[in-house]
C-alpha atoms as a PDB file:
ATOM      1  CA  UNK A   1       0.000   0.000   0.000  1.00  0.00           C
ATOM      2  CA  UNK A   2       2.883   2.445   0.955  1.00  0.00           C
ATOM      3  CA  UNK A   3       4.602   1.845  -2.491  1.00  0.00           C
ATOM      4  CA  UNK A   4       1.643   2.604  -4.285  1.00  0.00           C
ATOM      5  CA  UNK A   5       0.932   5.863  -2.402  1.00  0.00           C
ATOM      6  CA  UNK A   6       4.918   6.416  -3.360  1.00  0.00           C
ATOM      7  CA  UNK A   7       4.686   5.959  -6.707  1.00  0.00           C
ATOM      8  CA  UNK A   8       1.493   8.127  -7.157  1.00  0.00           C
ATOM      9  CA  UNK A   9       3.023  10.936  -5.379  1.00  0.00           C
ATOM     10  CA  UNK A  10       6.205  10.723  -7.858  1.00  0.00           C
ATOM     11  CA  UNK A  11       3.675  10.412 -10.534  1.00  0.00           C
ATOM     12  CA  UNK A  12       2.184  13.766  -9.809  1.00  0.00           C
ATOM     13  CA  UNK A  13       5.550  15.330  -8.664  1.00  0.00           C
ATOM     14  CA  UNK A  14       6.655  14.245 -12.768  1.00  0.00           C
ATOM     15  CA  UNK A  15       3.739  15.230 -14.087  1.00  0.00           C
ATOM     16  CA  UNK A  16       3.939  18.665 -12.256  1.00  0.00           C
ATOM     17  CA  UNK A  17       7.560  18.715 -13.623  1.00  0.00           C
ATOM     18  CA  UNK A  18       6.786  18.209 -16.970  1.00  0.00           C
ATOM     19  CA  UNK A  19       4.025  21.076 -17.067  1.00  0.00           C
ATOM     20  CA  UNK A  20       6.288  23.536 -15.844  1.00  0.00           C
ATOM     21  CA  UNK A  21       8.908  22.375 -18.517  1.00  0.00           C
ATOM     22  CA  UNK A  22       6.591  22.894 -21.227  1.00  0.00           C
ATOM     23  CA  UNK A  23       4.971  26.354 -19.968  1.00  0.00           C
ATOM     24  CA  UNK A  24       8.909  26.968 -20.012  1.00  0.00           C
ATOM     25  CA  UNK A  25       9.797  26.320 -23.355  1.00  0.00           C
ATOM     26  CA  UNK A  26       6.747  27.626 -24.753  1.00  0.00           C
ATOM     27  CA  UNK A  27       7.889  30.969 -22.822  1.00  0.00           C
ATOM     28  CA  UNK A  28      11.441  30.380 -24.608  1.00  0.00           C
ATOM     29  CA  UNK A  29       9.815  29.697 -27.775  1.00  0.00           C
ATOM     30  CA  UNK A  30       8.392  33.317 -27.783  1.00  0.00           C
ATOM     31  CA  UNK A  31      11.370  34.824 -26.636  1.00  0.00           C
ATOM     32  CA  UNK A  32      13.550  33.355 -29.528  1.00  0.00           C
ATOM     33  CA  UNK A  33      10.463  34.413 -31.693  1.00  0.00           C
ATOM     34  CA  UNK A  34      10.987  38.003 -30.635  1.00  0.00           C
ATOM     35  CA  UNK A  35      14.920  37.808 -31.019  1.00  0.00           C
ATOM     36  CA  UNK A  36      14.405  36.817 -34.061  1.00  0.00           C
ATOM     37  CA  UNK A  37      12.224  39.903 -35.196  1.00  0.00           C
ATOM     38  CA  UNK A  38      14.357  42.220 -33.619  1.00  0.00           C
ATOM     39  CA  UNK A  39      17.206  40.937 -35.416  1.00  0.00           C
ATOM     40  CA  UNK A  40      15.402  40.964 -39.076  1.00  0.00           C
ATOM     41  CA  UNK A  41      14.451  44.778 -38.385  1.00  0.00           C
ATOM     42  CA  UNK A  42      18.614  45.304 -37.262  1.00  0.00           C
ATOM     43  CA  UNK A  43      19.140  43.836 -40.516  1.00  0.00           C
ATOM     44  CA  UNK A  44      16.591  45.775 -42.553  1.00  0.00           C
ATOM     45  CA  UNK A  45      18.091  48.822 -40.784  1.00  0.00           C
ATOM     46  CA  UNK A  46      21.732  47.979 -41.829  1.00  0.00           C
ATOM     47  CA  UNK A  47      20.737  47.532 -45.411  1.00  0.00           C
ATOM     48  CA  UNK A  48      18.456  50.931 -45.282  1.00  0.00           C
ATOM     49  CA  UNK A  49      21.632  52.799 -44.124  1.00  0.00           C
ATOM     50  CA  UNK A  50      23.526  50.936 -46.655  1.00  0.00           C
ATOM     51  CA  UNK A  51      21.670  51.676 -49.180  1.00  0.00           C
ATOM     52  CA  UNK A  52      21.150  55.595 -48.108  1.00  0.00           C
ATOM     53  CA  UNK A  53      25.251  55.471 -48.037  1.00  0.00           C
ATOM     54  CA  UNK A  54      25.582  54.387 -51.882  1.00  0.00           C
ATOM     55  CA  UNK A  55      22.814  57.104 -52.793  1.00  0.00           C
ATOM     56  CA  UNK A  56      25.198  59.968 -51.572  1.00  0.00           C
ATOM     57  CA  UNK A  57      27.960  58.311 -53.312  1.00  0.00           C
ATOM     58  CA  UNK A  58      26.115  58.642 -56.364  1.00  0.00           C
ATOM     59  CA  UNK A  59      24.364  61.654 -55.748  1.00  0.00           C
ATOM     60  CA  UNK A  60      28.345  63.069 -54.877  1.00  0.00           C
ATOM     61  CA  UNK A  61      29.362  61.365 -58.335  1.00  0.00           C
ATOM     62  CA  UNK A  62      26.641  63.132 -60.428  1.00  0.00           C
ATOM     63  CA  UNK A  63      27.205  66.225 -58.705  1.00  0.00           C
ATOM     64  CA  UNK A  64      30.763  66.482 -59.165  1.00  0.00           C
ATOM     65  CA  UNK A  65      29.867  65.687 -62.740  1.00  0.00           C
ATOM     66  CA  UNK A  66      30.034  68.754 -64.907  1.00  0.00           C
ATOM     67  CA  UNK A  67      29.700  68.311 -69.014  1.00  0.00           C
END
């Protein structure tokens, strides 16, 4: 009787581990989702400022130009 009372009590003790594991990685999983957005709009920003970069290079170039 005392091993059965045993082994449900470290049957709910797992199961109570394993619902706190998965409310953790589901928390995880939405913090790697938001890393991930952050680090597409870094990117978006590099290549903006890139590309703003080349335009005064070629703005410069035309400007300079004089027929």
């Amino acid at each position: 009787m005392f091993e059965d009372e045993s082994m449900l009590e470290l049957l709910e003790i797992y199961m109570d581990l394993v619902e706190k594991q998965d409310e953790m990685i589901y928390r995880l999983g939405k913090v790697v989702k938001r890393q991930r957005e952050d680090l597409a709009l870094l990117q978006n920003d590099a290549i903006i400022r890139e590309t703003g970069d080349e335009y005064q290079q070629i703005k410069k170039g035309l400007d300079d130009y004089k027929p």
